[in-house]
PDB file of N, CA and C in Angstrom:
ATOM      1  N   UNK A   1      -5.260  21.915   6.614  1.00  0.00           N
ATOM      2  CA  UNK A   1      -4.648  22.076   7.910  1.00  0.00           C
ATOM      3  C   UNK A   1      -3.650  23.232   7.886  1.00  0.00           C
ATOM      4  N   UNK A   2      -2.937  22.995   6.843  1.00  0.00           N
ATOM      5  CA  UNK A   2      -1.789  24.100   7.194  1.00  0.00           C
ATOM      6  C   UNK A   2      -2.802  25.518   6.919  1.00  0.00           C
ATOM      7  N   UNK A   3      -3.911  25.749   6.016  1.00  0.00           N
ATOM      8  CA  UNK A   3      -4.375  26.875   5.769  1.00  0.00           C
ATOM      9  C   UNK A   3      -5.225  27.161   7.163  1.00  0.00           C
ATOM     10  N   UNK A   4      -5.398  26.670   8.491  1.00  0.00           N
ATOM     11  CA  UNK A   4      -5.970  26.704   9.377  1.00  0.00           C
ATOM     12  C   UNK A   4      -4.789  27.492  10.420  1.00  0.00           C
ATOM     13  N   UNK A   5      -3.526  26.638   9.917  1.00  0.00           N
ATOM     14  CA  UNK A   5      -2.631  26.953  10.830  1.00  0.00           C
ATOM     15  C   UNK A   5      -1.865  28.324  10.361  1.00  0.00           C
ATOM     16  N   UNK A   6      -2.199  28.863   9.144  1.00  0.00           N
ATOM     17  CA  UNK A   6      -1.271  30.301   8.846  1.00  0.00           C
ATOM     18  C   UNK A   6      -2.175  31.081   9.319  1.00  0.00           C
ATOM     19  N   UNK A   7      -3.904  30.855   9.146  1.00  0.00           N
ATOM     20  CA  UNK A   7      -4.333  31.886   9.996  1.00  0.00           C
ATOM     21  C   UNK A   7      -4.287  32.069  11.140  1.00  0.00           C
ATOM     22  N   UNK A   8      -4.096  30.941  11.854  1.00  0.00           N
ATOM     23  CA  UNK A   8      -3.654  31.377  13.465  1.00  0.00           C
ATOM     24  C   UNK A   8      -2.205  32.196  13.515  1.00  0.00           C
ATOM     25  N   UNK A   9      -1.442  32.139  12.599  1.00  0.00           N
ATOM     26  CA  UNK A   9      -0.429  33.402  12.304  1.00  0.00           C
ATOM     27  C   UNK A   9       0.605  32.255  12.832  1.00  0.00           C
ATOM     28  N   UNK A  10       0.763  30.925  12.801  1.00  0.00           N
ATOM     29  CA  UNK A  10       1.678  30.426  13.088  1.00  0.00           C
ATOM     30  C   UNK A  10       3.058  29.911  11.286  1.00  0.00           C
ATOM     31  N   UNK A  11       3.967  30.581  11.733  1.00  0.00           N
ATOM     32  CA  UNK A  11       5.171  30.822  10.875  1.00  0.00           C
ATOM     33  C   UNK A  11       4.876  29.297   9.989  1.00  0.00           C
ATOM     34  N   UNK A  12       5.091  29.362   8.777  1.00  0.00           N
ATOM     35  CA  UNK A  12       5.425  28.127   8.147  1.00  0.00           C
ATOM     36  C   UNK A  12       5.991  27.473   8.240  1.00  0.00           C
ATOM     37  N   UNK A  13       7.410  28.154   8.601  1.00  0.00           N
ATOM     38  CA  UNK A  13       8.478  27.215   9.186  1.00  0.00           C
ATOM     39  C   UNK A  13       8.597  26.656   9.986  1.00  0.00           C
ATOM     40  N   UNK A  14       7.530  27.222  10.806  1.00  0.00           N
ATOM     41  CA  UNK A  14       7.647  26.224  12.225  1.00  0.00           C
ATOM     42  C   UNK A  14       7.126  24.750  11.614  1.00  0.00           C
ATOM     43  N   UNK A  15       5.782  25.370  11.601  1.00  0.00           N
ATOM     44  CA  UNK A  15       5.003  24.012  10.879  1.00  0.00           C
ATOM     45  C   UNK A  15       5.900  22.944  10.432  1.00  0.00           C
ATOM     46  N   UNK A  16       6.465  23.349   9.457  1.00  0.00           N
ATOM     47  CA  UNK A  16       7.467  22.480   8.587  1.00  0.00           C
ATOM     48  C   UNK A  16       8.516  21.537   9.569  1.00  0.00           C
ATOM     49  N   UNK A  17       8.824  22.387  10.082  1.00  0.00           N
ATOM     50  CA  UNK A  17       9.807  21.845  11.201  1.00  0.00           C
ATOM     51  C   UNK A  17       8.953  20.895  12.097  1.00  0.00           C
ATOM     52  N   UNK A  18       7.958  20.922  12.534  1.00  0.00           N
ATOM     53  CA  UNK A  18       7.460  20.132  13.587  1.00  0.00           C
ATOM     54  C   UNK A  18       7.030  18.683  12.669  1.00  0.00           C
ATOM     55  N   UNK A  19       5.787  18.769  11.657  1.00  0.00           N
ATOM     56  CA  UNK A  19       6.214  17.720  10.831  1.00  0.00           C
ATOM     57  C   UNK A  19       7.443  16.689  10.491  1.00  0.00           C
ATOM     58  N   UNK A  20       8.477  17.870  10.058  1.00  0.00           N
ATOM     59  CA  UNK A  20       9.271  16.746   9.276  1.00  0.00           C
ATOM     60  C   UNK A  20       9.850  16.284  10.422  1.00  0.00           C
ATOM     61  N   UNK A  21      10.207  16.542  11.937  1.00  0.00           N
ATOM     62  CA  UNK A  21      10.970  16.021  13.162  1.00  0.00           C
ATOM     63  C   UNK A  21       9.545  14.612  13.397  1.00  0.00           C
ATOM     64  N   UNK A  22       8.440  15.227  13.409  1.00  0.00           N
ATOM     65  CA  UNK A  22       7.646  14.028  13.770  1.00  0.00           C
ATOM     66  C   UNK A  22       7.725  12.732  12.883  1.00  0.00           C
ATOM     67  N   UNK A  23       7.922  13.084  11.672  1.00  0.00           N
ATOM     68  CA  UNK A  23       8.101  12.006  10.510  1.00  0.00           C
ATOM     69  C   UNK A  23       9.724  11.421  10.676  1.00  0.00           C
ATOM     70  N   UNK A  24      10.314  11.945  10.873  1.00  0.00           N
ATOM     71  CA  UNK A  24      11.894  11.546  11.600  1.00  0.00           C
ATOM     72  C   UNK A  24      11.627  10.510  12.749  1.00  0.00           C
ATOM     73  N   UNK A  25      10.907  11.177  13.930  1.00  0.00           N
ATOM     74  CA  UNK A  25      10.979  10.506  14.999  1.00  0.00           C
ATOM     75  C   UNK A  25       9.846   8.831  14.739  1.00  0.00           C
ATOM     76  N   UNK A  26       8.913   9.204  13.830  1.00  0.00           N
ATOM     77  CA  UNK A  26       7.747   7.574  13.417  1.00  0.00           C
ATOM     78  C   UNK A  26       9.594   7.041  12.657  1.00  0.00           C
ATOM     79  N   UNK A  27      10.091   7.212  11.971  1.00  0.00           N
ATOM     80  CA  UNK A  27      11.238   6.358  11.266  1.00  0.00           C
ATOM     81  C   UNK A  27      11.873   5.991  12.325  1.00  0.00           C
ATOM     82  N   UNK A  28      12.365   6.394  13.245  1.00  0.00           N
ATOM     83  CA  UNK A  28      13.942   5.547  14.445  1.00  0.00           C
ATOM     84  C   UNK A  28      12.842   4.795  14.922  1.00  0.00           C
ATOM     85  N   UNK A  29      11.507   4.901  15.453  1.00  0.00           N
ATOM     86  CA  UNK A  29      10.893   4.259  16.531  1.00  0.00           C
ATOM     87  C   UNK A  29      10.844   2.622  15.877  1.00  0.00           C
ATOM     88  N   UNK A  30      11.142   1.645  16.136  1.00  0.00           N
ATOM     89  CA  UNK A  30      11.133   0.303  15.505  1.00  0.00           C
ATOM     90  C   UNK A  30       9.881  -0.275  15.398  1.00  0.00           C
ATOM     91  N   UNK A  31       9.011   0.047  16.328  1.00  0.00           N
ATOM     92  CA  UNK A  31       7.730  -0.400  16.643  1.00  0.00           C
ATOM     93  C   UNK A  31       6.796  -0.136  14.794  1.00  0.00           C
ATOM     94  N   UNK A  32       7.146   1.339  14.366  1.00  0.00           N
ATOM     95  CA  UNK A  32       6.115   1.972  13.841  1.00  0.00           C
ATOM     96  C   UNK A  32       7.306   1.984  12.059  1.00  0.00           C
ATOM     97  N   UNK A  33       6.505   1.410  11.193  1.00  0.00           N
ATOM     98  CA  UNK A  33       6.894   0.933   9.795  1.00  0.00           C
ATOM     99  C   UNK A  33       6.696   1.697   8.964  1.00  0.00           C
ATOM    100  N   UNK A  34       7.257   2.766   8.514  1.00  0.00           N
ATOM    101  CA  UNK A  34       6.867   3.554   7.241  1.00  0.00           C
ATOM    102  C   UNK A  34       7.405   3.271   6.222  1.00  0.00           C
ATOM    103  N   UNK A  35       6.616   2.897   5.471  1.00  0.00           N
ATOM    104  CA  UNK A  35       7.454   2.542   4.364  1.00  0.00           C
ATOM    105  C   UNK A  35       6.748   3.111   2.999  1.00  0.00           C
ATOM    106  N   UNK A  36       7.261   2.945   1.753  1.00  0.00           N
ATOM    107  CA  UNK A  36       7.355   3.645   0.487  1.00  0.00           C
ATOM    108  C   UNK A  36       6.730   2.909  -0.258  1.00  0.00           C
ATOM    109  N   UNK A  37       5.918   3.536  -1.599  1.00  0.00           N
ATOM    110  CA  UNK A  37       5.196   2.388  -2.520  1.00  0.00           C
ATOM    111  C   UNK A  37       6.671   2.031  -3.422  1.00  0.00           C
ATOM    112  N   UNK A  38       6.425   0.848  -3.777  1.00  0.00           N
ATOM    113  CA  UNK A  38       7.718   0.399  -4.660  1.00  0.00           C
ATOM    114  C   UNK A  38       8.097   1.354  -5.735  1.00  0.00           C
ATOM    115  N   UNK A  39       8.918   1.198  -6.791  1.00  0.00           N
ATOM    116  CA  UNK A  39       9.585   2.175  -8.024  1.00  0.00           C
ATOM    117  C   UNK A  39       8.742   1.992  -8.901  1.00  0.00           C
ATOM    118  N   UNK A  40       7.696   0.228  -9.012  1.00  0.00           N
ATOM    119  CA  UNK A  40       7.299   0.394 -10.229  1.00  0.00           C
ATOM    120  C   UNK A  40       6.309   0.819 -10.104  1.00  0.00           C
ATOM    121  N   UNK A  41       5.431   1.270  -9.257  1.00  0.00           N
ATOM    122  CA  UNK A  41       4.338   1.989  -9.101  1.00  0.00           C
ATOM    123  C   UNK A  41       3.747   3.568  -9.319  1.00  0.00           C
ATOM    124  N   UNK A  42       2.635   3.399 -10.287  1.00  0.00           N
ATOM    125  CA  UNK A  42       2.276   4.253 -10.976  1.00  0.00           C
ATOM    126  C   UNK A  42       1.515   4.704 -10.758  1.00  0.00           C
ATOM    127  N   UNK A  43       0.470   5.500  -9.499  1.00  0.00           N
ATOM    128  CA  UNK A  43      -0.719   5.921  -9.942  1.00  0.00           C
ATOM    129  C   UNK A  43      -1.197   5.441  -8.781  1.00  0.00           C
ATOM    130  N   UNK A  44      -2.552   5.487  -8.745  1.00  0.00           N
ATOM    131  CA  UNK A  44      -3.620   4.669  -8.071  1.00  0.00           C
ATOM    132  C   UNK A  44      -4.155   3.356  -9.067  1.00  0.00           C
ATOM    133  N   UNK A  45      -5.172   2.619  -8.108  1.00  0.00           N
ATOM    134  CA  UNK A  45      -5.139   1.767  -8.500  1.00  0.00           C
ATOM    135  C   UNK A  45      -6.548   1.882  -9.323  1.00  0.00           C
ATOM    136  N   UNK A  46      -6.914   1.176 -10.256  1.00  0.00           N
ATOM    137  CA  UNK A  46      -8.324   1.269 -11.134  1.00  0.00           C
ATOM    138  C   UNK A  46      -9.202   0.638 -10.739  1.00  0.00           C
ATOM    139  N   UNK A  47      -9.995   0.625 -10.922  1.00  0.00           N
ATOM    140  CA  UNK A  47     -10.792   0.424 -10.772  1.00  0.00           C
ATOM    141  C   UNK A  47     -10.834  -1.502 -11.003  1.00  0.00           C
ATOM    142  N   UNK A  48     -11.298  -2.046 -11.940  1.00  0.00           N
ATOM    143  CA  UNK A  48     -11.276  -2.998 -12.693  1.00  0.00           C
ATOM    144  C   UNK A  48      -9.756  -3.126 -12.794  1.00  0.00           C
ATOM    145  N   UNK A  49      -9.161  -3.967 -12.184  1.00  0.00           N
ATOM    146  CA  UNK A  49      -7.358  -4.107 -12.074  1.00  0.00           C
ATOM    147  C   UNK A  49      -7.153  -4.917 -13.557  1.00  0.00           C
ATOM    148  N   UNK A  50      -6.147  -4.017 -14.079  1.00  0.00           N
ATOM    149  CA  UNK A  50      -5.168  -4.658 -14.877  1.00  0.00           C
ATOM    150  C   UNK A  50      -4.590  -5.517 -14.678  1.00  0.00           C
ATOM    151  N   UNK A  51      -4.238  -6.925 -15.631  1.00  0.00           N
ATOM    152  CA  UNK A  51      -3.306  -7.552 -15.424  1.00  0.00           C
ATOM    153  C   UNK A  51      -1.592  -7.232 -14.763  1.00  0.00           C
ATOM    154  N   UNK A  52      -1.523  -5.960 -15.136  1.00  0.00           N
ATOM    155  CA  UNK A  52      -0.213  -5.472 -14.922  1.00  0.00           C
ATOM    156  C   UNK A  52       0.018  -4.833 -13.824  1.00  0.00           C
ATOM    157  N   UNK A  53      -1.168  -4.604 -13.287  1.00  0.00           N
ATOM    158  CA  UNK A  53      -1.411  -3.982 -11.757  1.00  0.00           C
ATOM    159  C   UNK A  53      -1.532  -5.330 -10.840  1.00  0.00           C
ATOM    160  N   UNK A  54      -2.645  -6.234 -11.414  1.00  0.00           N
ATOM    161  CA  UNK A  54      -2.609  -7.519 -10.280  1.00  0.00           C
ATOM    162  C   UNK A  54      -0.916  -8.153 -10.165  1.00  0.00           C
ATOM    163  N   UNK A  55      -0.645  -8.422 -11.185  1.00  0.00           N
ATOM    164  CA  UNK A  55       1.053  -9.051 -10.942  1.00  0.00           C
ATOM    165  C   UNK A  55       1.458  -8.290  -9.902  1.00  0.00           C
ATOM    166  N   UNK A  56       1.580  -6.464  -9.910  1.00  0.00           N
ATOM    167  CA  UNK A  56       2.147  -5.854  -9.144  1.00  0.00           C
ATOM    168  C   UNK A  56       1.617  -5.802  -7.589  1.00  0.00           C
ATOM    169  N   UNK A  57       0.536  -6.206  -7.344  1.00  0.00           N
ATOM    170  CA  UNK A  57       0.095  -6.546  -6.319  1.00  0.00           C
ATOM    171  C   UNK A  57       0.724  -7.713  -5.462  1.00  0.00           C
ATOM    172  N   UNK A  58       0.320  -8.982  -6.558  1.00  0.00           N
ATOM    173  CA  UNK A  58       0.574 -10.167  -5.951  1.00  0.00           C
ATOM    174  C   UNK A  58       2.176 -10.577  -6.230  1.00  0.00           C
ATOM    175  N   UNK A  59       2.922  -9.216  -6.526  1.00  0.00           N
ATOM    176  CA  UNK A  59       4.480  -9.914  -6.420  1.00  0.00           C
ATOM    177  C   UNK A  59       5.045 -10.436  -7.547  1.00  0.00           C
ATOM    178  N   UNK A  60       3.774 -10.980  -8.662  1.00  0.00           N
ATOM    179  CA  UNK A  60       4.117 -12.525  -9.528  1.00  0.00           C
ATOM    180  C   UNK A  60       4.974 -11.628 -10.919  1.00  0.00           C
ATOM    181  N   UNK A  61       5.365 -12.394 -11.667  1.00  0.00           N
ATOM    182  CA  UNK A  61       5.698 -12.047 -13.251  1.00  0.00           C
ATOM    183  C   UNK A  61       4.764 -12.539 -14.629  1.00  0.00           C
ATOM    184  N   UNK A  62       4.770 -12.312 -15.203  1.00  0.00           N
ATOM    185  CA  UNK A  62       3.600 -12.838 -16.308  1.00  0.00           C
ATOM    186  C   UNK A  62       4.177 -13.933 -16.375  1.00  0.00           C
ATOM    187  N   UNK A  63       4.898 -14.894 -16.617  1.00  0.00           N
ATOM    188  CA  UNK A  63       5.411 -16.341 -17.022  1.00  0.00           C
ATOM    189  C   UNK A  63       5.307 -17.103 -15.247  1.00  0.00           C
ATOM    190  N   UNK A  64       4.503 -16.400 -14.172  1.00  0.00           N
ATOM    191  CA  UNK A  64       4.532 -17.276 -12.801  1.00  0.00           C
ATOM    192  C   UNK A  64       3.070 -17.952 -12.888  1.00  0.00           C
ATOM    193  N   UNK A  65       3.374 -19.512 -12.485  1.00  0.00           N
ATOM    194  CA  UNK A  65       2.626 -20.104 -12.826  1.00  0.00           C
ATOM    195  C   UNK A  65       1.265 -20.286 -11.401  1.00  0.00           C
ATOM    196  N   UNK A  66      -0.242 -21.231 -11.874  1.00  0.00           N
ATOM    197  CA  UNK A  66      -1.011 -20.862 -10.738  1.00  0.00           C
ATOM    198  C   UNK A  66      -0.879 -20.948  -9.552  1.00  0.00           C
ATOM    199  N   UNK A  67       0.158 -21.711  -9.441  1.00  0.00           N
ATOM    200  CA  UNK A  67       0.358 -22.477  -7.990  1.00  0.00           C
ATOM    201  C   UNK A  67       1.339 -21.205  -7.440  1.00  0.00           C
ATOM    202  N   UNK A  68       2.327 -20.369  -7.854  1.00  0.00           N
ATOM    203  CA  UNK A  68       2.936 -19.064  -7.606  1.00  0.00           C
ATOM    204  C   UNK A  68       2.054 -18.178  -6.936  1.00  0.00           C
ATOM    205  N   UNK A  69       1.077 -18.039  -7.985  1.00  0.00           N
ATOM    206  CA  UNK A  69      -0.044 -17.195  -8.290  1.00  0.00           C
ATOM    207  C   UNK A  69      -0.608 -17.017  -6.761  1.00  0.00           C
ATOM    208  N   UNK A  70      -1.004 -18.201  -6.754  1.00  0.00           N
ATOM    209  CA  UNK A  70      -2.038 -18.666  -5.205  1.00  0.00           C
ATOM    210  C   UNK A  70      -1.075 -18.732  -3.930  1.00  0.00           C
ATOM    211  N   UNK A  71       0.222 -19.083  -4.265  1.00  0.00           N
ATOM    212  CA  UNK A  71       1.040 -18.775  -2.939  1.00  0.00           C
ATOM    213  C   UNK A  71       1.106 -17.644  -2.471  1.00  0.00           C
ATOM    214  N   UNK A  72       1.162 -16.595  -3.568  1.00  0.00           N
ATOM    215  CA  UNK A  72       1.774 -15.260  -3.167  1.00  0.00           C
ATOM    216  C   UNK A  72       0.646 -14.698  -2.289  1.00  0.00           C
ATOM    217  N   UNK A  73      -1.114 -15.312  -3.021  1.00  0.00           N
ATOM    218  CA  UNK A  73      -2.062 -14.945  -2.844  1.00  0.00           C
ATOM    219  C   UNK A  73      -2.658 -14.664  -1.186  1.00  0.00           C
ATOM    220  N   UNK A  74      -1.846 -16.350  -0.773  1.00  0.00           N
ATOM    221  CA  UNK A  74      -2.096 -16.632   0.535  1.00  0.00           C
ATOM    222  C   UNK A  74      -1.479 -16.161   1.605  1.00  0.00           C
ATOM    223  N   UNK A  75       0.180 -15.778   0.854  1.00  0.00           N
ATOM    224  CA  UNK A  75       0.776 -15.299   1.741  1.00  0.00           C
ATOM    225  C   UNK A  75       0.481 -13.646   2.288  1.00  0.00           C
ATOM    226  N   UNK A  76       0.059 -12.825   1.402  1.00  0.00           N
ATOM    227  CA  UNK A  76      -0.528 -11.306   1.254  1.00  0.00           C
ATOM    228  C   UNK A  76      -1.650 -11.266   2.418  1.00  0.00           C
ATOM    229  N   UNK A  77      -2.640 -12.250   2.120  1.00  0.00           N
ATOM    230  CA  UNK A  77      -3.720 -12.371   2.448  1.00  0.00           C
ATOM    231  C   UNK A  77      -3.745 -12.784   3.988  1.00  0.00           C
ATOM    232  N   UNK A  78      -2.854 -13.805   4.423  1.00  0.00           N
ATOM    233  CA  UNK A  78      -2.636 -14.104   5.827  1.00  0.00           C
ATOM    234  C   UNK A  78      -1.847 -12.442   6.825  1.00  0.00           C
ATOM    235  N   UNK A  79      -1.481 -12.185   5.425  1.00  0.00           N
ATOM    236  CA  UNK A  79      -0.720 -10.643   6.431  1.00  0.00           C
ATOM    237  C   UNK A  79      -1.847  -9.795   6.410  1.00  0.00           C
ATOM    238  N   UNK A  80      -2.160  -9.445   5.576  1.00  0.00           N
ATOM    239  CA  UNK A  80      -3.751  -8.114   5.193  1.00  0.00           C
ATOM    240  C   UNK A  80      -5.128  -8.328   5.678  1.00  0.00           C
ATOM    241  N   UNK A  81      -5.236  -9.228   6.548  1.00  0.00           N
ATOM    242  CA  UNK A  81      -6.784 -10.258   6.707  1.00  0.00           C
ATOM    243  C   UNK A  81      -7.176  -9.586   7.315  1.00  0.00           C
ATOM    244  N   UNK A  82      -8.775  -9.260   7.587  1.00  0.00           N
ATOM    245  CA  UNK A  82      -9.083  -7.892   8.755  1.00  0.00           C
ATOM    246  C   UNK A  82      -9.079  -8.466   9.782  1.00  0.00           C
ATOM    247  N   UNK A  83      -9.663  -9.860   9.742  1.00  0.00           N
ATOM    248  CA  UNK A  83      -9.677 -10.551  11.304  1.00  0.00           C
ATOM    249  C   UNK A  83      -8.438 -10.717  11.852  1.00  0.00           C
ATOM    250  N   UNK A  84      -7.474 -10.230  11.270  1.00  0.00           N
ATOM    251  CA  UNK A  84      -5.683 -10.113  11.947  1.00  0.00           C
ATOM    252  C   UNK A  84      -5.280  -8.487  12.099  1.00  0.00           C
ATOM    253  N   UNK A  85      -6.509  -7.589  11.748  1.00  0.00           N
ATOM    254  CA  UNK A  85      -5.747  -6.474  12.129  1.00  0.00           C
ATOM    255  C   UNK A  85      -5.554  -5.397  10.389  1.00  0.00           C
ATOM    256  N   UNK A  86      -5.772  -6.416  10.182  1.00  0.00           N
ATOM    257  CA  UNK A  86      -5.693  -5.615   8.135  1.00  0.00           C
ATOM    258  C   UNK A  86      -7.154  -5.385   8.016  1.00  0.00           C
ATOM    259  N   UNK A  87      -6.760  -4.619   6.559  1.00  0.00           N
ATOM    260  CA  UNK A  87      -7.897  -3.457   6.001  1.00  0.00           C
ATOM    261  C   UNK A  87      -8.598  -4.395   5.122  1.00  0.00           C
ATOM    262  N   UNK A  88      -9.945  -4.142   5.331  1.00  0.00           N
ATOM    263  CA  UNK A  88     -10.911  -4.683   4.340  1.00  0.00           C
ATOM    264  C   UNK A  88     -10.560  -4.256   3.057  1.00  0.00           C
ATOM    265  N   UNK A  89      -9.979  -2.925   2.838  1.00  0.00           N
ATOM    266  CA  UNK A  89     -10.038  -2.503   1.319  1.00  0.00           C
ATOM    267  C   UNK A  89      -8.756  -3.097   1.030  1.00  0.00           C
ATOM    268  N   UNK A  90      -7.831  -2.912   1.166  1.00  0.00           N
ATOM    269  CA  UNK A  90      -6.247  -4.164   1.060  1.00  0.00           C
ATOM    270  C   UNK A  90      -6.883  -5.441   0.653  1.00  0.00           C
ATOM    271  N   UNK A  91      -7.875  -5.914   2.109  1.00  0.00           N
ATOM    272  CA  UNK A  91      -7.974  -7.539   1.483  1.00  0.00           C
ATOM    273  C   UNK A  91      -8.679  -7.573   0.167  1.00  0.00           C
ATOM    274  N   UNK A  92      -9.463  -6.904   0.100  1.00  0.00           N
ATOM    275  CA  UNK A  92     -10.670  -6.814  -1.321  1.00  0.00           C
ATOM    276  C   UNK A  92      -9.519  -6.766  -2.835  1.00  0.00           C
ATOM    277  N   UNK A  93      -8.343  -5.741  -2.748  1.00  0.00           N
ATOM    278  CA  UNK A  93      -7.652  -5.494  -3.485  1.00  0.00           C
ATOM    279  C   UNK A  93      -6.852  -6.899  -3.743  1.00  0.00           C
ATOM    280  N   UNK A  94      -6.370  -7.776  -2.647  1.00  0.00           N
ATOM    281  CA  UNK A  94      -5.384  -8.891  -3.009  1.00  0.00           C
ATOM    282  C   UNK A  94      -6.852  -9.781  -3.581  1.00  0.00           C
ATOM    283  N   UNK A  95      -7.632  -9.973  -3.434  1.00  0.00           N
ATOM    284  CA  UNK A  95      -9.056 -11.118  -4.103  1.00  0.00           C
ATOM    285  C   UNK A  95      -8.973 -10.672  -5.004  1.00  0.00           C
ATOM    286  N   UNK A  96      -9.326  -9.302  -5.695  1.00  0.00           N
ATOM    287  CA  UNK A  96      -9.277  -8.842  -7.087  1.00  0.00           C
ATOM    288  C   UNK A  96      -8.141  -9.630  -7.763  1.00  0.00           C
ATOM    289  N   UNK A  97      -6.935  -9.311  -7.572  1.00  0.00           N
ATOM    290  CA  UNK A  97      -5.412  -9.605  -8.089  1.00  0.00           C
ATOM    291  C   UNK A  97      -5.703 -10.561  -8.420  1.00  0.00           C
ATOM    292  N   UNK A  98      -5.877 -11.445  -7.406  1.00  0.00           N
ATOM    293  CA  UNK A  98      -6.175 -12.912  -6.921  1.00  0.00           C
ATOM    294  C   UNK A  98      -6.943 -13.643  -8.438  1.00  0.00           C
ATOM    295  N   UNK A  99      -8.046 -13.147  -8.440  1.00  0.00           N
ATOM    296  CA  UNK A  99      -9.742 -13.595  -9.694  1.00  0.00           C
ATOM    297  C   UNK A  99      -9.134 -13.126 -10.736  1.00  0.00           C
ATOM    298  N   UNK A 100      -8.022 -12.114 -10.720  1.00  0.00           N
ATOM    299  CA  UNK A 100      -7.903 -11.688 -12.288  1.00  0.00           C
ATOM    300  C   UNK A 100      -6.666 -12.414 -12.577  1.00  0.00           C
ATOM    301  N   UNK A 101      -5.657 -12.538 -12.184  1.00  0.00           N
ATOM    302  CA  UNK A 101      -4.864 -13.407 -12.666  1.00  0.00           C
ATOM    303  C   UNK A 101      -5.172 -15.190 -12.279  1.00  0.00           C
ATOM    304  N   UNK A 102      -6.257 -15.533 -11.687  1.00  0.00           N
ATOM    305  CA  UNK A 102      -6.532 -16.689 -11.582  1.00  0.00           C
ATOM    306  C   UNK A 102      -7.418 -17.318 -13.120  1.00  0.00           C
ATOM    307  N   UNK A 103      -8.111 -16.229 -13.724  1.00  0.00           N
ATOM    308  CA  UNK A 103      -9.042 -16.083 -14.541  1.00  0.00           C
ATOM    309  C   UNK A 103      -8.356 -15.671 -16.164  1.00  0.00           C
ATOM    310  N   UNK A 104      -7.210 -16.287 -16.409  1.00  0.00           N
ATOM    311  CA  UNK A 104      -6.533 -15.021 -17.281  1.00  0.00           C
ATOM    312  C   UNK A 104      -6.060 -16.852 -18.387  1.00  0.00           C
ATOM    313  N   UNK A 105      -6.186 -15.931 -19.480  1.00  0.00           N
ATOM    314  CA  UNK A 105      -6.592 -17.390 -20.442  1.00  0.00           C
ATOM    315  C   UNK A 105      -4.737 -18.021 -21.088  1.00  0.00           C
TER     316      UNK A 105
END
């Protein structure tokens, strides 16, 4: 995009400026939620989820027990559900979390 927009000979700075005011103005509006991936987050996610990635998904700590496990599970899942408006790939991601720390010896 921006390489579309220098050939139309429009200044960088403008650019810059119109962005970062639009990303200003999505933050005051209350309606519209931007928010940040947490601190402990590293990367994208793999393929085949790590134990250390599902915890980070589902909230839990390695010593949280199944019944934790499955709360957190339900609670994610009632927010992320597509039939409520959430993403199939979100929900697919909390089931993964879900089977791998449900499955973990």
């Amino acid at each position: 995009m921006l390489r579309v927009l220098s050939e139309n000979r429009f200044p960088l700075s403008l650019v810059a400026g119109v962005v970062a005011g639009f990303y200003s103005y999505l933050r005051k509006d209350p309606r519209v939620i931007v928010t940040s991936p947490p601190r402990s987050w590293k990367g994208e996610i793999s393929s085949p989820l790590s134990s250390h990635e599902a915890r980070l998904v589902l909230n839990t700590s390695r010593f949280s027990t199944d019944a934790e496990v499955t709360k957190n599970y339900r609670s994610l899942l009632a927010k992320a559900h597509p039939d409520r408006g959430g993403s199939k790939y979100i929900a697919a991601i909390i089931g993964e979390a879900h089977e791998k720390l449900r499955n973990r010896c």
